[in-house]
N, C-alpha and C. Protein backbone atom coordinates (compact mmCIF):
# COMPACT_ATOMS: atom_id res chain seq x y z
N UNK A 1 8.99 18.31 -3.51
CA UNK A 1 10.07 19.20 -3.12
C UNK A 1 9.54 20.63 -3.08
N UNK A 2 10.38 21.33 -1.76
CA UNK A 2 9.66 22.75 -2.17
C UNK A 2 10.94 23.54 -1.96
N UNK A 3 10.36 25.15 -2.51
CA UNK A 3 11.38 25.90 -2.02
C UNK A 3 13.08 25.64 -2.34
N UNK A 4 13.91 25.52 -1.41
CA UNK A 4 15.66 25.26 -1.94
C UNK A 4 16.03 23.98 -2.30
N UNK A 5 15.00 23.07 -2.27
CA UNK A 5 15.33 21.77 -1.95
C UNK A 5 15.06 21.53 -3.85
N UNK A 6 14.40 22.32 -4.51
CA UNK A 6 14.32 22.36 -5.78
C UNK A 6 15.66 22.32 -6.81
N UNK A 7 16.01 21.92 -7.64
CA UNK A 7 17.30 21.76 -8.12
C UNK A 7 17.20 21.77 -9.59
N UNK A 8 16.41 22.27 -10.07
CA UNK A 8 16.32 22.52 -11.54
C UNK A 8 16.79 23.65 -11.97
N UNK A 9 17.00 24.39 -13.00
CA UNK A 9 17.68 25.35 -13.41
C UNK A 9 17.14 26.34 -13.51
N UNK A 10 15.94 25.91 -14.40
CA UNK A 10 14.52 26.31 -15.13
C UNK A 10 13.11 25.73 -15.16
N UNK A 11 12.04 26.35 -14.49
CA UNK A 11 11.40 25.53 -14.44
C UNK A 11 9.83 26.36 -14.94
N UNK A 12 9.05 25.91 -15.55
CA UNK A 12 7.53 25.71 -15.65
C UNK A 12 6.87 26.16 -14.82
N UNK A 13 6.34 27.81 -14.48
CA UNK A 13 6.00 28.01 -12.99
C UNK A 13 4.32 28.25 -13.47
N UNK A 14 3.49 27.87 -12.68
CA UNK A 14 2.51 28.53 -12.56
C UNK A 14 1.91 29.35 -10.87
N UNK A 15 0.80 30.53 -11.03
CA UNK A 15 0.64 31.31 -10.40
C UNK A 15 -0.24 30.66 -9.34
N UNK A 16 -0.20 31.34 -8.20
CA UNK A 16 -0.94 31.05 -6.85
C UNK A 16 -2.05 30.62 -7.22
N UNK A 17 -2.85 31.48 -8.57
CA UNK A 17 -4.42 31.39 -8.63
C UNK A 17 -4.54 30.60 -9.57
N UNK A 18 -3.60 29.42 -10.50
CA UNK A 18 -3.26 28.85 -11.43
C UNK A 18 -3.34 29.05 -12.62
N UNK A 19 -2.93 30.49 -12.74
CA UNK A 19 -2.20 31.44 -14.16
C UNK A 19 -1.14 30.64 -13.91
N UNK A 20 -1.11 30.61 -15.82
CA UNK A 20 0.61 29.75 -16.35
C UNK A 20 1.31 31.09 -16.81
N UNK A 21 2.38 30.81 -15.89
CA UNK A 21 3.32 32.12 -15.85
C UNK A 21 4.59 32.16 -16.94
N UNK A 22 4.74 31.25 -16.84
CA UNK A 22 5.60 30.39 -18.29
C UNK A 22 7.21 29.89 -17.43
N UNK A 23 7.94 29.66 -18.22
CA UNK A 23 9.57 29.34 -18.44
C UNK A 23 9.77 30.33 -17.44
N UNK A 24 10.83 30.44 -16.05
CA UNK A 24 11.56 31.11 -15.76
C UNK A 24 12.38 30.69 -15.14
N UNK A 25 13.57 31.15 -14.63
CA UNK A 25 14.43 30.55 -14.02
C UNK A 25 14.65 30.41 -12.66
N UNK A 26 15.16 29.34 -11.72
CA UNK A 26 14.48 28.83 -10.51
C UNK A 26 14.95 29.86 -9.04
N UNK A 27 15.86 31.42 -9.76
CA UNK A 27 16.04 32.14 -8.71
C UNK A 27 15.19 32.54 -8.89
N UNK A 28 14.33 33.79 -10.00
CA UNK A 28 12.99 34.50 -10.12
C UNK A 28 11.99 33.55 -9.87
N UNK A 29 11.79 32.23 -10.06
CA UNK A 29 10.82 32.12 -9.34
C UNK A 29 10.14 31.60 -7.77
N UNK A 30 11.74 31.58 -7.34
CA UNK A 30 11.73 31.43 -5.97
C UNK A 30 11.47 32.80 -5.36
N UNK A 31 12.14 34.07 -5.93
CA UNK A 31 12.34 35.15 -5.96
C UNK A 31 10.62 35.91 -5.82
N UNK A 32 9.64 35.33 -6.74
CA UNK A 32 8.31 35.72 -6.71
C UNK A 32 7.37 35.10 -5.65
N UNK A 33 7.58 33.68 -5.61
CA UNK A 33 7.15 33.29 -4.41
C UNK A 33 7.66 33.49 -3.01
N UNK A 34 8.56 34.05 -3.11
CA UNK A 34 8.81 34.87 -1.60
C UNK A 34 8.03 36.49 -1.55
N UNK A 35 8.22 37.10 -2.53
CA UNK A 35 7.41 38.18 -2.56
C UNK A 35 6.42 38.14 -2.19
N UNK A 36 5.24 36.66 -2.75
CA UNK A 36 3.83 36.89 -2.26
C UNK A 36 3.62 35.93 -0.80
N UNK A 37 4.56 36.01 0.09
CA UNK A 37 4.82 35.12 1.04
C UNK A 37 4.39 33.53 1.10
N UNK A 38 4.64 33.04 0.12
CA UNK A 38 3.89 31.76 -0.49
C UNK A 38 5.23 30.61 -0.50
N UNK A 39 4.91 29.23 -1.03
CA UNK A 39 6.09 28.31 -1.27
C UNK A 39 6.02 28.02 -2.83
N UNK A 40 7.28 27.62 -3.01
CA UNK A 40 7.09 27.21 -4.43
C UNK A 40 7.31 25.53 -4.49
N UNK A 41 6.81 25.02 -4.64
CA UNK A 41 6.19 23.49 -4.40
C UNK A 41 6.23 22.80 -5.95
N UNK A 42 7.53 21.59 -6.37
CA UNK A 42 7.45 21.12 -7.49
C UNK A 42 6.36 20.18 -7.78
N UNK A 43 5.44 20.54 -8.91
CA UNK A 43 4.71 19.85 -8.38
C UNK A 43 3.99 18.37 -9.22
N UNK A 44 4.97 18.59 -10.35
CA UNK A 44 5.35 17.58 -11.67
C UNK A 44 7.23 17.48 -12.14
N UNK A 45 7.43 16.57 -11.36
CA UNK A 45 9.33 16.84 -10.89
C UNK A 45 9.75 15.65 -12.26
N UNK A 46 8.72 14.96 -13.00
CA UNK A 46 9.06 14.35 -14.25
C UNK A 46 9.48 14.85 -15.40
N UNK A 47 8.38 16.36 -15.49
CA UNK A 47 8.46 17.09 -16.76
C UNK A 47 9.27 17.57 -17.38
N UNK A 48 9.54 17.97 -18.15
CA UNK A 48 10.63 18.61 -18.95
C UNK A 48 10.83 20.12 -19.24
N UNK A 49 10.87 21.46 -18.72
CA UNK A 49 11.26 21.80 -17.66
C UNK A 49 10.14 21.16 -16.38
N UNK A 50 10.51 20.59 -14.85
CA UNK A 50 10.21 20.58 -13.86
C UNK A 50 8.89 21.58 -13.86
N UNK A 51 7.33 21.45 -13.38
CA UNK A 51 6.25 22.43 -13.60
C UNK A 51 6.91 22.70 -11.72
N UNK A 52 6.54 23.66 -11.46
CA UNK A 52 6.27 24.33 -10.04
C UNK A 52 5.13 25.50 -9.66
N UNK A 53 4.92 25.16 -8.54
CA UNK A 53 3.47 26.20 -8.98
C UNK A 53 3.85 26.70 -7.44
N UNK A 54 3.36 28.29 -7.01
CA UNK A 54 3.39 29.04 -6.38
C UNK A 54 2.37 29.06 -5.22
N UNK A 55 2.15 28.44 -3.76
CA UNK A 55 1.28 27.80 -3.07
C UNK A 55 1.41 27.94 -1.85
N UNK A 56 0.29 27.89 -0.75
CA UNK A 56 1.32 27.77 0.89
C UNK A 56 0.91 26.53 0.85
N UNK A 57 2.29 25.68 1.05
CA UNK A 57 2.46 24.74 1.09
C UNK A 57 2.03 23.82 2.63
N UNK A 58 1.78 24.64 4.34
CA UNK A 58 0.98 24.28 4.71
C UNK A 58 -0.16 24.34 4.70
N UNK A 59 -0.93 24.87 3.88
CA UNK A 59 -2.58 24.95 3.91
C UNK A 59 -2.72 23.78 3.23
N UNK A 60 -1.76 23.50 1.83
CA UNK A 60 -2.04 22.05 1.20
C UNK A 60 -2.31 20.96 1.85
N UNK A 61 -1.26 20.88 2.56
CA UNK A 61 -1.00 19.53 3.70
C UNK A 61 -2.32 19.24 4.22
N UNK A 62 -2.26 19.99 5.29
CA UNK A 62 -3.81 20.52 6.05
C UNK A 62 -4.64 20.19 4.49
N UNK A 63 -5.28 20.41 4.22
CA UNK A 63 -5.86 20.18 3.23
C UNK A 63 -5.99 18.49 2.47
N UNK A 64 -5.11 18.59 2.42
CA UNK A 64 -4.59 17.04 2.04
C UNK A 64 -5.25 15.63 2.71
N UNK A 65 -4.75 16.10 4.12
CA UNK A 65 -4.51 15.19 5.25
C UNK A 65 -6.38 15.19 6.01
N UNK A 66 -6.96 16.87 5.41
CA UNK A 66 -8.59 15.97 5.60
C UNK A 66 -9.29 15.44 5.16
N UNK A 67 -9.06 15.51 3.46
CA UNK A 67 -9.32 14.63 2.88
C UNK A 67 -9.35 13.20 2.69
N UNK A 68 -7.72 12.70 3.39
CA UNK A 68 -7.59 11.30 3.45
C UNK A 68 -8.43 10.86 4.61
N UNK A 69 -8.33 11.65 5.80
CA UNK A 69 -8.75 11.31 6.95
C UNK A 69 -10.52 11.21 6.32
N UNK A 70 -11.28 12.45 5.54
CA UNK A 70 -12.80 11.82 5.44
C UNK A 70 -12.99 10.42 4.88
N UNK A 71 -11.85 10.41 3.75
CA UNK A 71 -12.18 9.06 3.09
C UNK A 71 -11.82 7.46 3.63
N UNK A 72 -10.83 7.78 4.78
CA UNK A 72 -10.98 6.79 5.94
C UNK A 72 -12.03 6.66 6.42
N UNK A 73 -12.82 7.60 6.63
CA UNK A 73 -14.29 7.72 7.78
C UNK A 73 -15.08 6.73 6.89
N UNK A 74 -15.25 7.06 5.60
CA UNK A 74 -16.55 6.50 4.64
C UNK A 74 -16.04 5.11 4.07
N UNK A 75 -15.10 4.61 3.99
CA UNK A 75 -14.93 3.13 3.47
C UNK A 75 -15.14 2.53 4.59
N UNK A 76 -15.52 1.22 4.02
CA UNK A 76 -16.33 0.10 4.67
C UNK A 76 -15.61 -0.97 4.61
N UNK A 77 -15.15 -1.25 5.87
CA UNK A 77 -14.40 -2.58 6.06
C UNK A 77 -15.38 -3.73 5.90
N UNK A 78 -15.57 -4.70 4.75
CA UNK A 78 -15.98 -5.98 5.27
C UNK A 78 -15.18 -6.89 5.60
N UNK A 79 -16.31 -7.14 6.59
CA UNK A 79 -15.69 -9.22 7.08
C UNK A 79 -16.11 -10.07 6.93
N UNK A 80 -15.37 -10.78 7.05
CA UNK A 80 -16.01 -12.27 6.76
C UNK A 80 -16.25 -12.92 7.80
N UNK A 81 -17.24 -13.40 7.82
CA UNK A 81 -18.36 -14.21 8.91
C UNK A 81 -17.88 -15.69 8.50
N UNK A 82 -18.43 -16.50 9.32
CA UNK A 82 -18.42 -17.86 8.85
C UNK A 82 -19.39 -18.52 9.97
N UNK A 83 -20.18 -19.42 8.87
CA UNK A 83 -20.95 -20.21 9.05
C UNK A 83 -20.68 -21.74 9.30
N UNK A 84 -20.80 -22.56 10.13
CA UNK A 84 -20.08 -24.08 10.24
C UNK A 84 -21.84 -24.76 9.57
N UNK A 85 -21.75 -25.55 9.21
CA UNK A 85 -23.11 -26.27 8.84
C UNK A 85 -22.49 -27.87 9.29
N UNK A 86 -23.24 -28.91 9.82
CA UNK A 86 -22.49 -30.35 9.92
C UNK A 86 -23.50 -31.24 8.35
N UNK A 87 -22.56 -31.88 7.98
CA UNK A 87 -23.16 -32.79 6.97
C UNK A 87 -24.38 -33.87 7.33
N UNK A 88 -25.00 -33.77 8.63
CA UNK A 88 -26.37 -34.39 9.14
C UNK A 88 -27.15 -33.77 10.08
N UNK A 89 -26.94 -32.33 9.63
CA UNK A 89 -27.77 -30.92 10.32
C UNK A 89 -29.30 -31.34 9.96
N UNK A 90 -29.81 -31.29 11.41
CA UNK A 90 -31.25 -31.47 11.38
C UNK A 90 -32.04 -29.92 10.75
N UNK A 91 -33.00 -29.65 10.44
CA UNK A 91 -33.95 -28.67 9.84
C UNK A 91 -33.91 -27.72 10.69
N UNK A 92 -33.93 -27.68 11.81
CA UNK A 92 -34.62 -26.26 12.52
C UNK A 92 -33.02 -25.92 12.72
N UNK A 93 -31.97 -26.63 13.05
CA UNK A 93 -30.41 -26.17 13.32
C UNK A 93 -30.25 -25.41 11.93
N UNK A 94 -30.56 -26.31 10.98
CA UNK A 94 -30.28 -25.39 9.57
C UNK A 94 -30.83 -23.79 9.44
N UNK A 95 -32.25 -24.27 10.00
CA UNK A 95 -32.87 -23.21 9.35
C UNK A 95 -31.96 -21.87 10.61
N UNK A 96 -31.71 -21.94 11.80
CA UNK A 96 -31.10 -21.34 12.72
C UNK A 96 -29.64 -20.29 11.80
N UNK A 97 -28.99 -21.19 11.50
CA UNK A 97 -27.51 -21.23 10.58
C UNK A 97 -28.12 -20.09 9.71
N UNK A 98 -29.06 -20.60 9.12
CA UNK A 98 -29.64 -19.76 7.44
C UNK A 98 -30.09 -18.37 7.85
N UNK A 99 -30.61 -18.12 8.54
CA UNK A 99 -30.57 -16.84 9.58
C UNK A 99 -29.91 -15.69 9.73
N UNK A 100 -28.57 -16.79 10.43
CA UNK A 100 -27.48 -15.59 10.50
C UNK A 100 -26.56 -15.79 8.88
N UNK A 101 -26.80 -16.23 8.60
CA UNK A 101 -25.89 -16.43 6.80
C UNK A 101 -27.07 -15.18 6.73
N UNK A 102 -28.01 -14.71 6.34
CA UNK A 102 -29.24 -14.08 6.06
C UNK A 102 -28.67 -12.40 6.56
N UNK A 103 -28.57 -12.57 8.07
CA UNK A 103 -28.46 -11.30 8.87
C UNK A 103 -26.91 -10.88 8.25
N UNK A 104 -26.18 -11.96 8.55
CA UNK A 104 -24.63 -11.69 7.64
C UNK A 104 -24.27 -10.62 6.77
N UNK A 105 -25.55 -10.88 5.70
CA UNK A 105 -25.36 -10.42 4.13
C UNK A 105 -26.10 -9.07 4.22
N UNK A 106 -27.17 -9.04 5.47
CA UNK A 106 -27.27 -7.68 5.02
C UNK A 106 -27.01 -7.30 5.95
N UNK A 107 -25.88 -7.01 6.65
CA UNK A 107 -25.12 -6.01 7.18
C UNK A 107 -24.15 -5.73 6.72
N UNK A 108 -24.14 -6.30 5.11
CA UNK A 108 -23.10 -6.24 4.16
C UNK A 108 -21.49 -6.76 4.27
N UNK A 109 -22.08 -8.22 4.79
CA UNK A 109 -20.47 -8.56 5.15
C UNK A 109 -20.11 -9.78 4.52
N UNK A 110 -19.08 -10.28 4.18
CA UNK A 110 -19.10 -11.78 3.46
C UNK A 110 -19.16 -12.50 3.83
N UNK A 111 -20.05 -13.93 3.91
CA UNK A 111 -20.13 -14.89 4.49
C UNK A 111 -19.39 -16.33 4.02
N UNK A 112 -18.53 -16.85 4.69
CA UNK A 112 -18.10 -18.03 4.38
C UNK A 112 -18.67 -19.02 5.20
N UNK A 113 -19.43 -20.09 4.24
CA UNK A 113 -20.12 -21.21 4.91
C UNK A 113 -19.76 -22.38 4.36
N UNK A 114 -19.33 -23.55 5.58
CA UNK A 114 -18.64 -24.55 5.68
C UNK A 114 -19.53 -25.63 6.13
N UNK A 115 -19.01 -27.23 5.60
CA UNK A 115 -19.81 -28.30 6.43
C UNK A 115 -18.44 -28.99 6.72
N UNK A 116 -18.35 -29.05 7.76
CA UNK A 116 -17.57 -29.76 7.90
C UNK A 116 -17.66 -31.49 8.42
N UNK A 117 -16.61 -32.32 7.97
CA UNK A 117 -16.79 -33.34 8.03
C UNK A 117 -16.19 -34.10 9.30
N UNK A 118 -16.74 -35.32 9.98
CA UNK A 118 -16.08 -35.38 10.88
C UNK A 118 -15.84 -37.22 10.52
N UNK A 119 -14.77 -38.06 10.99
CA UNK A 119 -14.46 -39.34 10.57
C UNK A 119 -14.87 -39.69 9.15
N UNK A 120 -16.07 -41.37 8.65
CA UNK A 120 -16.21 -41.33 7.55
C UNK A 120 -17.02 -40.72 7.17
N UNK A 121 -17.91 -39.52 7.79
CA UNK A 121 -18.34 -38.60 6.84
C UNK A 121 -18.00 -37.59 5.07
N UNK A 122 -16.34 -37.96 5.68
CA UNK A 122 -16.07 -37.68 4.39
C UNK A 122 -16.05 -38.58 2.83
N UNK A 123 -16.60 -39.31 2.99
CA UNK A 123 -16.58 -40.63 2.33
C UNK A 123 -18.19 -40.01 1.27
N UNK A 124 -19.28 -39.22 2.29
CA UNK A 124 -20.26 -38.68 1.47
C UNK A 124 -20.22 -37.33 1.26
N UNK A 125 -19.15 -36.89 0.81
CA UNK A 125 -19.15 -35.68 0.35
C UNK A 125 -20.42 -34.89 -0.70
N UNK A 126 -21.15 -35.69 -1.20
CA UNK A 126 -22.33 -35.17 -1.92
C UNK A 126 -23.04 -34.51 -1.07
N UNK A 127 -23.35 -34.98 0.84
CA UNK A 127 -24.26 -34.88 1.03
C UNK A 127 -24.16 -33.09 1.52
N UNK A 128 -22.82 -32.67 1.78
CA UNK A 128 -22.32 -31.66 2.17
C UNK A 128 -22.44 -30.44 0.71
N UNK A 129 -21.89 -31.48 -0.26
CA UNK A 129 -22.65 -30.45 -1.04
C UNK A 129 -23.82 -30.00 -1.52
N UNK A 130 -25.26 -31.10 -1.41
CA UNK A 130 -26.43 -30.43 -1.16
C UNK A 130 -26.25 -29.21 -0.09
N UNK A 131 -26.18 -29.77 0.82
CA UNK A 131 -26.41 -28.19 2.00
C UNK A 131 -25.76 -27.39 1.21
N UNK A 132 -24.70 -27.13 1.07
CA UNK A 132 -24.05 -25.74 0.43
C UNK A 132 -24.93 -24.96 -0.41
N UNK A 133 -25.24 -26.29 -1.72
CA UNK A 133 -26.49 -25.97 -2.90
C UNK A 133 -27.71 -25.38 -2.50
N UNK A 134 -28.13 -25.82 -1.42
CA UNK A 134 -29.60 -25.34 -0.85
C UNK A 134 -29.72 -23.92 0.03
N UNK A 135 -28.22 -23.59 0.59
CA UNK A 135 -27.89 -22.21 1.22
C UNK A 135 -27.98 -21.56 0.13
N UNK A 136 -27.21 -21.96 -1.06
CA UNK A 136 -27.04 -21.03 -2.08
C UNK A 136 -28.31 -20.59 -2.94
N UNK A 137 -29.13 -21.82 -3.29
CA UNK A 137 -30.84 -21.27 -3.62
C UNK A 137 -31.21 -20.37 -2.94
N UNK A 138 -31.26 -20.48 -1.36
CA UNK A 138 -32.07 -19.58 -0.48
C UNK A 138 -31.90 -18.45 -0.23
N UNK A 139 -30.50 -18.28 -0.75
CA UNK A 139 -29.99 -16.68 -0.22
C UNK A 139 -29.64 -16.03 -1.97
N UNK A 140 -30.17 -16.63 -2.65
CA UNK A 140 -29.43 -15.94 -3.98
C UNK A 140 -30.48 -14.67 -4.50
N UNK A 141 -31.14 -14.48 -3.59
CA UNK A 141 -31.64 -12.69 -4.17
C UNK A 141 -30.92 -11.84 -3.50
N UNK A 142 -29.71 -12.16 -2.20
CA UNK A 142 -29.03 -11.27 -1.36
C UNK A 142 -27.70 -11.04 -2.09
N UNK A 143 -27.31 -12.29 -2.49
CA UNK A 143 -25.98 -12.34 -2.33
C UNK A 143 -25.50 -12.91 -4.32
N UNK A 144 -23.93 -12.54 -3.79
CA UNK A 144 -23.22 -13.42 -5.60
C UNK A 144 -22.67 -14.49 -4.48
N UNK A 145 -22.54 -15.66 -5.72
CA UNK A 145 -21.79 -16.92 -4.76
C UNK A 145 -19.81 -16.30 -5.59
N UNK A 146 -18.89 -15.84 -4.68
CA UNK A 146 -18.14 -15.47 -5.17
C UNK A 146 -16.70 -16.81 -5.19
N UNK A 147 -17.19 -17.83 -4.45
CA UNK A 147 -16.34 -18.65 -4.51
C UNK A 147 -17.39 -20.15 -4.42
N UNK A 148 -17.35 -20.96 -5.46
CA UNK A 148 -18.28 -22.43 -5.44
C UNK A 148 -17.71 -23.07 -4.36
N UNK A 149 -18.94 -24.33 -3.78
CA UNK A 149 -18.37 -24.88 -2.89
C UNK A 149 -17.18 -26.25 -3.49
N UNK A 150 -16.34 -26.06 -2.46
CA UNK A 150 -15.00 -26.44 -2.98
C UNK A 150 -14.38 -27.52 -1.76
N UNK A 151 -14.20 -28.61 -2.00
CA UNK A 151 -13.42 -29.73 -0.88
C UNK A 151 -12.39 -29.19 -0.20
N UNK A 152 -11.78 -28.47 1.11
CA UNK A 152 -10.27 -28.51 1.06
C UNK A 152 -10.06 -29.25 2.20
N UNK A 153 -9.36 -30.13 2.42
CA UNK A 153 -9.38 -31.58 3.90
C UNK A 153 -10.85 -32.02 4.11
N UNK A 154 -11.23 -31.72 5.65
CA UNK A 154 -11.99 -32.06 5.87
C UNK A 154 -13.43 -31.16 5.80
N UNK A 155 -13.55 -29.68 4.98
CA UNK A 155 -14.37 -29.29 5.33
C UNK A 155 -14.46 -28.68 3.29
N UNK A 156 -16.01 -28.82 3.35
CA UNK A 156 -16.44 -28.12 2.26
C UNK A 156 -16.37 -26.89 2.27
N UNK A 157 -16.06 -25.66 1.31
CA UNK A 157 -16.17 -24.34 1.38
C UNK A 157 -17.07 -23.77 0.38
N UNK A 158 -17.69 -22.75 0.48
CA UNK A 158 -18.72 -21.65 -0.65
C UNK A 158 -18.34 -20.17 0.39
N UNK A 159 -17.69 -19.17 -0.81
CA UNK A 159 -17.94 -17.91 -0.41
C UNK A 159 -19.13 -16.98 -0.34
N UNK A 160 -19.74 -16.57 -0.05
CA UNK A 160 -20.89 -15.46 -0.34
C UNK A 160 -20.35 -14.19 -0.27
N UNK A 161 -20.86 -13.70 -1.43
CA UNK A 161 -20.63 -11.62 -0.92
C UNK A 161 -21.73 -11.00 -0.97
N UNK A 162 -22.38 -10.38 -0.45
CA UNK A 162 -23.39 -9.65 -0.46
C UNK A 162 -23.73 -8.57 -1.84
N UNK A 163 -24.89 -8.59 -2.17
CA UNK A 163 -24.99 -7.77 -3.71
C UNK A 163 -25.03 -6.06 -3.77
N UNK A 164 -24.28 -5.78 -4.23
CA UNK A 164 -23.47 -4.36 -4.30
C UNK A 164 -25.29 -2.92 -4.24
């Protein structure tokens, strides 16, 4: 809240340059922040008197709003990739797969890798979980395994995240 929209009686003011001005009451210190052509901006509306501090309240904004905007720029969206593996993947297809699981992780993104099963393949579910086991040996100086490989229908699952 700034300015009239303030409704306290008495409030906790501090100064433009953040001198504590003390206790005054909310005409004088509306009264001072008009003097120094400034806003008076509540700026702890919990406290007991209300704190308000003496500010231009658009430079804050502005201020505010580039901050959020840099820290949009610098976070890092990851995604998740996914890998299909089949439960009677020949060697060089594997080693192909292991690759991009490889390139995945260090472009710092999470990889989810799957075997999926097709008819009675699911009947050897062990063999799906070797592959998983053997991705997970090969890549474990890149990555944490953040989810074990796990049955859900027809397809085995293991998460990977890349190491911080």
């Amino acid at each position: 809240m700034i300015n009239d929209e303030i409704r306290a009686k008495e409030v906790r003011l501090v100064g433009a340059e953040g001198e504590q001005i003390g206790i005054k009451p909310i005409r004088e210190a509306l009264q001072m922040a008009m003097d120094l052509n400034l806003d008076l901006v509540n700026v702890a509306p919990q406290a007991k008197p209300p704190v308000c501090r003496i500010m231009d309240y658009g430079k804050f904004r502005y201020e505010q709003q580039k901050k959020e905007k840099e820290a949009r720029k610098n976070q890092k969206i990851v995604d998740i990739k996914e890998v299909w593996f089949r439960a009677n993947i020949e060697e060089h297809d594997y080693q192909t797969k292991l690759r991009n699981v490889v390139k995945f992780l260090k472009d710092g993104d999470k990889v989810k890798c799957s075997v999926r099963f097709r008819g009675r393949e699911i009947t050897h579910a062990n063999i799906g979980q070797k592959i998983l086991e053997r991705v997970k040996t090969e890549v474990a100086d890149l990555c944490i395994v953040e989810r074990q490989p796990k049955l859900e229908g027809r397809s085995m699952i293991m998460i990977l995240a890349p190491k911080a």
